[in-house]
C-alpha atoms as a PDB file:
ATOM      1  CA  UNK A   1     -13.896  -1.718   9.648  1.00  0.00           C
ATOM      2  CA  UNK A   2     -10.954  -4.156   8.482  1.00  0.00           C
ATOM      3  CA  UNK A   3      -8.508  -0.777   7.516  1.00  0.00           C
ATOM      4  CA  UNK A   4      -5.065  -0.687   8.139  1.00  0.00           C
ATOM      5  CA  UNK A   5      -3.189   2.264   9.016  1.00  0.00           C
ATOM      6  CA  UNK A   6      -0.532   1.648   6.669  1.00  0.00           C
ATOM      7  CA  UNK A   7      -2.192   2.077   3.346  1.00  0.00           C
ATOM      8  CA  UNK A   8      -2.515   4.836   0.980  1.00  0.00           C
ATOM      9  CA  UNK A   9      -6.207   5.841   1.590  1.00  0.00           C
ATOM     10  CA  UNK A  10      -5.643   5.871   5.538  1.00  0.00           C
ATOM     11  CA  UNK A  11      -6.439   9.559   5.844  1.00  0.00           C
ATOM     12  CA  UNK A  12     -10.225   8.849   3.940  1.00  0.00           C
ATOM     13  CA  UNK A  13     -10.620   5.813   5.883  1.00  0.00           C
ATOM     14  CA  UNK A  14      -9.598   6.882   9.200  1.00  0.00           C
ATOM     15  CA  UNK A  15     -11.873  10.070   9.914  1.00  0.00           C
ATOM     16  CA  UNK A  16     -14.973   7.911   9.623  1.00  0.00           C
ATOM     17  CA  UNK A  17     -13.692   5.225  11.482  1.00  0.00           C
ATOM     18  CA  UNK A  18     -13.208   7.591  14.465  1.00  0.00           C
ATOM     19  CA  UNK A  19     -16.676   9.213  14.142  1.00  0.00           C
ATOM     20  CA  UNK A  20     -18.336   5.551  13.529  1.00  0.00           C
ATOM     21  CA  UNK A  21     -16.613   4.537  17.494  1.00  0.00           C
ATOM     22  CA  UNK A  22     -17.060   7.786  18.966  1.00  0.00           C
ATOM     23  CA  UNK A  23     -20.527   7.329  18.166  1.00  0.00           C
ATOM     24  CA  UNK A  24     -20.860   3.840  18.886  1.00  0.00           C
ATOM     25  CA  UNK A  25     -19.021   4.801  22.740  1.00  0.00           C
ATOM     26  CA  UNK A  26     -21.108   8.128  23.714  1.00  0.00           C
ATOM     27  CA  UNK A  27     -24.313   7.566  22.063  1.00  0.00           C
ATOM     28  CA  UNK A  28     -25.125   3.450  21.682  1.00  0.00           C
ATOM     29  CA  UNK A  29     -23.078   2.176  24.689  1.00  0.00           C
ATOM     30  CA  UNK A  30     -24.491   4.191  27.543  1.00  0.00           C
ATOM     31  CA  UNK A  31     -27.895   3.822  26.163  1.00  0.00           C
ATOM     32  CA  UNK A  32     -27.693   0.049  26.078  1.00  0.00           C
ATOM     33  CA  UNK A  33     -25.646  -0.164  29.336  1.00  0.00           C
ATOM     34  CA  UNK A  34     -27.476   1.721  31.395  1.00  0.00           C
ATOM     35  CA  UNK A  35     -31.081   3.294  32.009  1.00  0.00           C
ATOM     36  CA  UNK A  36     -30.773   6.328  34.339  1.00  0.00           C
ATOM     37  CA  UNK A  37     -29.309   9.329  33.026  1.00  0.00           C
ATOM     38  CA  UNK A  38     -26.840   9.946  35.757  1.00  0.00           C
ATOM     39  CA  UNK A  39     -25.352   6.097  34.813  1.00  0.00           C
ATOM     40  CA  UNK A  40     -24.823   7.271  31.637  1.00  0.00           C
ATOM     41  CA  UNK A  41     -23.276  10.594  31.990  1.00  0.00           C
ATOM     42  CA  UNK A  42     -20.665   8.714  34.274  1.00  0.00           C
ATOM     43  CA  UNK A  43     -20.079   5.807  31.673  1.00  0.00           C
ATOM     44  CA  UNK A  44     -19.560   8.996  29.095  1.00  0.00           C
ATOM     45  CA  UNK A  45     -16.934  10.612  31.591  1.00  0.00           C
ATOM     46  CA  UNK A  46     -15.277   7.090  31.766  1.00  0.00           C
ATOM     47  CA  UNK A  47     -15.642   7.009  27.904  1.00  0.00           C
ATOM     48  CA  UNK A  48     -13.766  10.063  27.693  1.00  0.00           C
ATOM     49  CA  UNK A  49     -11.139   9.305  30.028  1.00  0.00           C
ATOM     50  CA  UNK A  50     -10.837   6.089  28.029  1.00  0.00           C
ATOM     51  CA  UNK A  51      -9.701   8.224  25.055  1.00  0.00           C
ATOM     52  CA  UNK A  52      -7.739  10.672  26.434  1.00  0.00           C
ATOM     53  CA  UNK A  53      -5.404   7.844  27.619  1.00  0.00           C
ATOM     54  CA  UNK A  54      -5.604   6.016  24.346  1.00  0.00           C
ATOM     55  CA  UNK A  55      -4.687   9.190  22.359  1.00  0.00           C
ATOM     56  CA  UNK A  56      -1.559   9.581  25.129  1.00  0.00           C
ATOM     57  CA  UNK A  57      -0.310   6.122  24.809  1.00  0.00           C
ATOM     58  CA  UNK A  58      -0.469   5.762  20.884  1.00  0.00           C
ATOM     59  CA  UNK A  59       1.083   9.038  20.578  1.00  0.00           C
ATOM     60  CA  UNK A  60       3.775   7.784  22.412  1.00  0.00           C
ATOM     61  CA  UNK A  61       3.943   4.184  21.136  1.00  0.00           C
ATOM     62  CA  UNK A  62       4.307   5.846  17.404  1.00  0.00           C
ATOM     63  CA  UNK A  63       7.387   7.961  18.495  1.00  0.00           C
ATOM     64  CA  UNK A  64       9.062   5.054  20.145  1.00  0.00           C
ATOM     65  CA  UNK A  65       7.904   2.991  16.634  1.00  0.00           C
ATOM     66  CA  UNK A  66       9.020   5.312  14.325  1.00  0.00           C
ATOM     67  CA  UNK A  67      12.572   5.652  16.151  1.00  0.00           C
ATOM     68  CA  UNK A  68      13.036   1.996  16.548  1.00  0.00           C
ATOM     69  CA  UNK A  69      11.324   0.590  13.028  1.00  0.00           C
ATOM     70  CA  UNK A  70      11.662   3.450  10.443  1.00  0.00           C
ATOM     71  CA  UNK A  71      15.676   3.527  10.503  1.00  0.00           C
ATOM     72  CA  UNK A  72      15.776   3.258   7.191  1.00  0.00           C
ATOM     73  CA  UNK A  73      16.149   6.188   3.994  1.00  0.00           C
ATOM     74  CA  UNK A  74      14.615   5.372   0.741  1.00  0.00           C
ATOM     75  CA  UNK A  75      15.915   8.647  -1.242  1.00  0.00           C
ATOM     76  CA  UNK A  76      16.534  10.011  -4.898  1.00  0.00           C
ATOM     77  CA  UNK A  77      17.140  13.434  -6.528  1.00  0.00           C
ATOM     78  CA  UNK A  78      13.518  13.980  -6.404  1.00  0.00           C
ATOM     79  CA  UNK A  79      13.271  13.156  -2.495  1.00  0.00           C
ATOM     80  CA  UNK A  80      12.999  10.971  -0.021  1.00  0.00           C
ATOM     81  CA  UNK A  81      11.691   9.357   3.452  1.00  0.00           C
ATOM     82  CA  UNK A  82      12.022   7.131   6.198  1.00  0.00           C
ATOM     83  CA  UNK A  83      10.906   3.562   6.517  1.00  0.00           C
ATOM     84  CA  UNK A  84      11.396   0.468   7.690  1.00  0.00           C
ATOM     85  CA  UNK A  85      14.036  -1.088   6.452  1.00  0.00           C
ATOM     86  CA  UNK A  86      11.845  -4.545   5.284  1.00  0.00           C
ATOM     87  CA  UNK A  87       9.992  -1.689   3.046  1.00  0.00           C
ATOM     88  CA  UNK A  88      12.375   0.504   2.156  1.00  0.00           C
ATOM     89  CA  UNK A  89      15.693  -2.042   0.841  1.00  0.00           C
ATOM     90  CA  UNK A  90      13.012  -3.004  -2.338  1.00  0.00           C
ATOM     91  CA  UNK A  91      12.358   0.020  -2.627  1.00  0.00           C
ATOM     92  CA  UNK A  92      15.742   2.053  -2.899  1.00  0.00           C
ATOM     93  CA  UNK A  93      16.912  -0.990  -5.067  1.00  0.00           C
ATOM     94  CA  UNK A  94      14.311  -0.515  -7.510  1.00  0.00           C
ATOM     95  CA  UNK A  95      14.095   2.918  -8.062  1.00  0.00           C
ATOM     96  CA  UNK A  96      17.986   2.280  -8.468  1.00  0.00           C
ATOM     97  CA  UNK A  97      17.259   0.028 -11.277  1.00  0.00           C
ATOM     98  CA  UNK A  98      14.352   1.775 -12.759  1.00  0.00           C
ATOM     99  CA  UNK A  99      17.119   4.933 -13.196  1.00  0.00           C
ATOM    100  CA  UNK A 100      19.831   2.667 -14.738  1.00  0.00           C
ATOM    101  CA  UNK A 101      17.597   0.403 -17.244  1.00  0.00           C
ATOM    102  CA  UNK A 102      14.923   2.835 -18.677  1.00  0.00           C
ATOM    103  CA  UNK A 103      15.300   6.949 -19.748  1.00  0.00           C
ATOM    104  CA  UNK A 104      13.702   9.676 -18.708  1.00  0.00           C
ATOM    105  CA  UNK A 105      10.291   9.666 -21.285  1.00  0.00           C
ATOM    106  CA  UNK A 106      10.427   5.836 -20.644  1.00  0.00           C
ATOM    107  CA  UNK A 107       6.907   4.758 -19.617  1.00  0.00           C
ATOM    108  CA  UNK A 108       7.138   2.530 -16.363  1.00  0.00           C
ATOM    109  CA  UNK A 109       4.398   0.409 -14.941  1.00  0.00           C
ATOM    110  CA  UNK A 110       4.447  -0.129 -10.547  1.00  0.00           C
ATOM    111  CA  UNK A 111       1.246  -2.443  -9.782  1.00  0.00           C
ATOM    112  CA  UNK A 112      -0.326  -2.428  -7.758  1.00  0.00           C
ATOM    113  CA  UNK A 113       0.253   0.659  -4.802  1.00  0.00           C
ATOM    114  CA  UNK A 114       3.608   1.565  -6.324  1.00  0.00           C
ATOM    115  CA  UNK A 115       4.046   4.666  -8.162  1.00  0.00           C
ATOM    116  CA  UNK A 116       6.147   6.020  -5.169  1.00  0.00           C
ATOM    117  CA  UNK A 117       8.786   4.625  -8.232  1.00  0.00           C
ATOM    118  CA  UNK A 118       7.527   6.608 -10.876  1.00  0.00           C
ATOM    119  CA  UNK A 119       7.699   9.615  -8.694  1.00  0.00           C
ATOM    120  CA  UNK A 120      11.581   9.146  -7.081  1.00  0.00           C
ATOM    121  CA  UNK A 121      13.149   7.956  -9.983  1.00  0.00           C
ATOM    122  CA  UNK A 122      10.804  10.392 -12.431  1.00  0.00           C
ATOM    123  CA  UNK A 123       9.838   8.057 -15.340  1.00  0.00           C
ATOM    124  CA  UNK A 124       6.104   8.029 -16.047  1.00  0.00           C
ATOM    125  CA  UNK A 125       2.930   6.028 -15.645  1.00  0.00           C
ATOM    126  CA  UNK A 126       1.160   4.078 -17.993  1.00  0.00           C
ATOM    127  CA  UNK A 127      -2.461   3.829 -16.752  1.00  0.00           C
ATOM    128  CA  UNK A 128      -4.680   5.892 -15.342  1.00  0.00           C
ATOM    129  CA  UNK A 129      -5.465   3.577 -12.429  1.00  0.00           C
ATOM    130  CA  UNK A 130      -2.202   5.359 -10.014  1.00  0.00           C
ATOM    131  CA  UNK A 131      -3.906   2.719  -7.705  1.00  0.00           C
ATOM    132  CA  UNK A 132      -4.733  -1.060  -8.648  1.00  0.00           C
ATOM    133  CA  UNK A 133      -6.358  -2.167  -5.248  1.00  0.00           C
ATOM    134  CA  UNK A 134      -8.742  -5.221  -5.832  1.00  0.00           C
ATOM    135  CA  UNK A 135     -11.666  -4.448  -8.151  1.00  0.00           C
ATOM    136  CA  UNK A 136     -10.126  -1.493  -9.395  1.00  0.00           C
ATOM    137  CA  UNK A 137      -9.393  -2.750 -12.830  1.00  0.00           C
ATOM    138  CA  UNK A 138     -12.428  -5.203 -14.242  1.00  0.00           C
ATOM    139  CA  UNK A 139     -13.650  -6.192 -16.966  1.00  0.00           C
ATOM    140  CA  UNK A 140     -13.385  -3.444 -19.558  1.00  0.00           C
ATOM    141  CA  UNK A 141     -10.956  -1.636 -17.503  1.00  0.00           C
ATOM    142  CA  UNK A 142      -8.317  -4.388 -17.605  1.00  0.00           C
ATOM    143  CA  UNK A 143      -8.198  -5.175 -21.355  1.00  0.00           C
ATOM    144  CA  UNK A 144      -8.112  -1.327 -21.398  1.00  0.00           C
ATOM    145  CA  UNK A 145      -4.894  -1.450 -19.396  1.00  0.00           C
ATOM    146  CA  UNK A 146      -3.224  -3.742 -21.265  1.00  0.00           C
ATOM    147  CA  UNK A 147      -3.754  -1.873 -24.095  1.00  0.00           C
ATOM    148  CA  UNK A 148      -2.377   1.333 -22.634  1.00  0.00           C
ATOM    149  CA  UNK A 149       0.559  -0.428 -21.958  1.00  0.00           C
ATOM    150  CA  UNK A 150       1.243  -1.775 -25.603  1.00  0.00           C
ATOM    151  CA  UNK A 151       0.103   1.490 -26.812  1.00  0.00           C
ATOM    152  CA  UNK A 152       3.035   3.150 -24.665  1.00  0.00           C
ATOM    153  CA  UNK A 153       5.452   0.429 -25.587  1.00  0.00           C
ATOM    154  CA  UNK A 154       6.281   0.432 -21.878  1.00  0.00           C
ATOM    155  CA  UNK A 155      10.146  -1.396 -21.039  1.00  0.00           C
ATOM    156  CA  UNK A 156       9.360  -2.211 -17.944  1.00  0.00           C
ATOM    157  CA  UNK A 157       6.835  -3.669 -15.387  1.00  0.00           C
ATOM    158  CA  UNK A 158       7.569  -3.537 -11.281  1.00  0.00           C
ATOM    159  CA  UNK A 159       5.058  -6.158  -9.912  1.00  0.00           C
ATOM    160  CA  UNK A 160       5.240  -5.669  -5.474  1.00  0.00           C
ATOM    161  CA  UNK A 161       4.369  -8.410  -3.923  1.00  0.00           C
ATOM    162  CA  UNK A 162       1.523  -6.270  -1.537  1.00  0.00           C
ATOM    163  CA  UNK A 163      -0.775  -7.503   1.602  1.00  0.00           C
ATOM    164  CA  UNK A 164      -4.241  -5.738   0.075  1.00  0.00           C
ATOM    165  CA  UNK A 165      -6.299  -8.179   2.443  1.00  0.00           C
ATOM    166  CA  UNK A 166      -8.235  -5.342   3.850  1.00  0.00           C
ATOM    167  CA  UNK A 167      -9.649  -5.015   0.538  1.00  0.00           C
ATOM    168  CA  UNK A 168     -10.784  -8.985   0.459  1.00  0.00           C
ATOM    169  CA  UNK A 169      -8.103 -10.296  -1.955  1.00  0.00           C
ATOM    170  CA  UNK A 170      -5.015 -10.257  -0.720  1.00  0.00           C
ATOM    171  CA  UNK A 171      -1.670 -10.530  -3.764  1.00  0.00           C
ATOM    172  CA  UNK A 172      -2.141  -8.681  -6.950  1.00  0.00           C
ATOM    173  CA  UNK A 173      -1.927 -11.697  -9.686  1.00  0.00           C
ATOM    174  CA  UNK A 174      -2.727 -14.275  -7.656  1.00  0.00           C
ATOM    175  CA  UNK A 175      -5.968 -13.463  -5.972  1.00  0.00           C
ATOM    176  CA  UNK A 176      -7.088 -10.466  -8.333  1.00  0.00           C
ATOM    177  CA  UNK A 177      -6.169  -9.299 -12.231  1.00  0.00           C
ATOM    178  CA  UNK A 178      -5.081 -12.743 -13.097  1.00  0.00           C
ATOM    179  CA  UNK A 179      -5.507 -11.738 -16.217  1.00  0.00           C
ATOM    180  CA  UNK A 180      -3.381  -8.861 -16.492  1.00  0.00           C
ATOM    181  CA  UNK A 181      -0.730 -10.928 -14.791  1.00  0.00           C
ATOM    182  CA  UNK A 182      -1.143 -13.742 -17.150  1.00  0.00           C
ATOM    183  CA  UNK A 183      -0.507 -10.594 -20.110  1.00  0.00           C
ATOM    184  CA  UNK A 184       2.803  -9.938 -18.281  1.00  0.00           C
ATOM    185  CA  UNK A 185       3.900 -13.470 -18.336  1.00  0.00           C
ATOM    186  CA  UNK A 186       3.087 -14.066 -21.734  1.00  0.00           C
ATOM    187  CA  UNK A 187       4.818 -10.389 -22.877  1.00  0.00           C
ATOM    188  CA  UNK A 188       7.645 -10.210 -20.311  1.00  0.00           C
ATOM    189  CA  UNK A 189      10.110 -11.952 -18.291  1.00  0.00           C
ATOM    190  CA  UNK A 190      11.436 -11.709 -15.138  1.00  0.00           C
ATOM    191  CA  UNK A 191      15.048  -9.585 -15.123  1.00  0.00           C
ATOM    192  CA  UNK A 192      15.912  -8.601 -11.459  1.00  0.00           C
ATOM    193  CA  UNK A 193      14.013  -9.152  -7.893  1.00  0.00           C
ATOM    194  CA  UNK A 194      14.394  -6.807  -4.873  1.00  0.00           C
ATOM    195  CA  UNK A 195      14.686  -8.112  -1.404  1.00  0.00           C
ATOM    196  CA  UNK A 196      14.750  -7.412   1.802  1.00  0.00           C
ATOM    197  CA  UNK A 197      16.970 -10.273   4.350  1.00  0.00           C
ATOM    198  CA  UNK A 198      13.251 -11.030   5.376  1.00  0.00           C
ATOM    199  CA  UNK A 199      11.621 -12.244   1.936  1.00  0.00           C
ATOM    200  CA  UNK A 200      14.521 -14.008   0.214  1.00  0.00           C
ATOM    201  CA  UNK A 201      12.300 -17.043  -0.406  1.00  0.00           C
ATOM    202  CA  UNK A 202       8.899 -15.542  -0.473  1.00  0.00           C
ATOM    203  CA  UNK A 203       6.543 -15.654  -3.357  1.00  0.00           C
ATOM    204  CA  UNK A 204       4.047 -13.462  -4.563  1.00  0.00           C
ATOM    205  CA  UNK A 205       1.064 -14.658  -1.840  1.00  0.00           C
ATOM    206  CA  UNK A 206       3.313 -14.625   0.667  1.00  0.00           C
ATOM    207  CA  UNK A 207       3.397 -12.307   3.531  1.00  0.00           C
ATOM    208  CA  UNK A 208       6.973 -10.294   2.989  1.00  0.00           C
ATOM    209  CA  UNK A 209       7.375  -7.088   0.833  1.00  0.00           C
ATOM    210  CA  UNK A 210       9.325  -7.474  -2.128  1.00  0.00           C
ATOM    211  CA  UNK A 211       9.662  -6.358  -5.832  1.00  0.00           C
ATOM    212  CA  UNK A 212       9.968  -8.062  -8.986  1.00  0.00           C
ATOM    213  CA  UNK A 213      11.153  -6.520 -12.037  1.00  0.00           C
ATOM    214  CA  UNK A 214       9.919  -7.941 -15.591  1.00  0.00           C
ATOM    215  CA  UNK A 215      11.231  -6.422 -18.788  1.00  0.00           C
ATOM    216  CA  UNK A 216       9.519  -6.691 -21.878  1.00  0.00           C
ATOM    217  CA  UNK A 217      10.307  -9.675 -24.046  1.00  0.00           C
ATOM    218  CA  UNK A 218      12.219  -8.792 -27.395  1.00  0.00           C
END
């Protein structure tokens, strides 16, 4: 039950995290809290009481968040959206450099949630994996994607430095696909990093969102 709501599968993870407590608070609770039916009909009336004035006060909570955090407008010819601005500084500033270093059929590689990129600045995607969450890509499936990215001579790599800790491992290339980031390494270089005034100094491991751009070694 370790799901943020933050991350891209939120609206598959969500749903059966609400019927998992709702059953948990009508059915389990009352039974184990009480034994006379009357007891448990009130501790269900409390129950739902409960969540009406959760529902109220996170609706609210997430207008007031959204006005104060998201002030910030990661856009492109292709669209655009709001964001906070420790999100969405990397991000404007790499699609920026994705459009002024590669063309248009130019292959381009976002590990390992990413491909927002690809979309925005419209260059495509190498793998078939639009996702690289932890265990995604194992085994087979990694010296696969490294091959897909010769095969598609692909300029350039965006590695984001991503908390996936609600997955178990928490950096891409440090804690999972070591090996794929060892590939990269050996194959590419580092050319530009995207920051936000928050994550100056971070590496990849550490908390902070940022972006680093590697460009394939010539």
């Amino acid at each position: 039950m370790n799901v943020t709501t933050t991350g891209p599968y939120t609206p598959f993870f969500i749903p059966a995290l609400i019927v998992v407590y709702l059953y948990l608070l009508f059915r389990v609770a009352p039974t184990l809290m009480a034994s006379g039916e009357q007891a448990r009909a009130n501790i269900r009336r409390v129950a739902m009481l409960l969540i009406a004035l959760l529902i109220v006060g996170m609706g609210v909570n997430s207008a007031k968040r959204f006005h104060r955090l998201n002030t910030f407008t990661v856009s492109s010819p292709r669209g655009g959206f709001v964001t906070t601005p420790e999100i969405g500084e990397p991000l404007q500033a790499a699609i920026r450099y994705v459009e002024e270093r590669t063309a248009p059929g130019d292959y381009v590689l976002a590990l390992p949630v990413a491909t927002t990129i690809n979309f925005l600045a419209s260059r495509r995607y190498p793998l078939r994996e639009e996702i690289v969450h932890p265990g995604f890509l194992t085994g087979e499936k990694e010296i696969d994607a490294i091959e897909r990215i010769k095969i598609r001579n692909t300029p350039l790599i965006l590695i984001a430095n991503l908390d996936t800790s609600e997955f178990r491992d928490r950096a891409f290339g440090v804690d999972y696909n070591q090996r794929l980031m060892r590939w990269i390494n050996e194959n590419y270089h580092v050319a530009a990093r995207f920051d936000s005034p928050s994550s100056s100094n971070a590496k990849l491991g550490d908390k902070p969102f940022f972006i680093l751009a590697y460009e394939r070694n010539r």
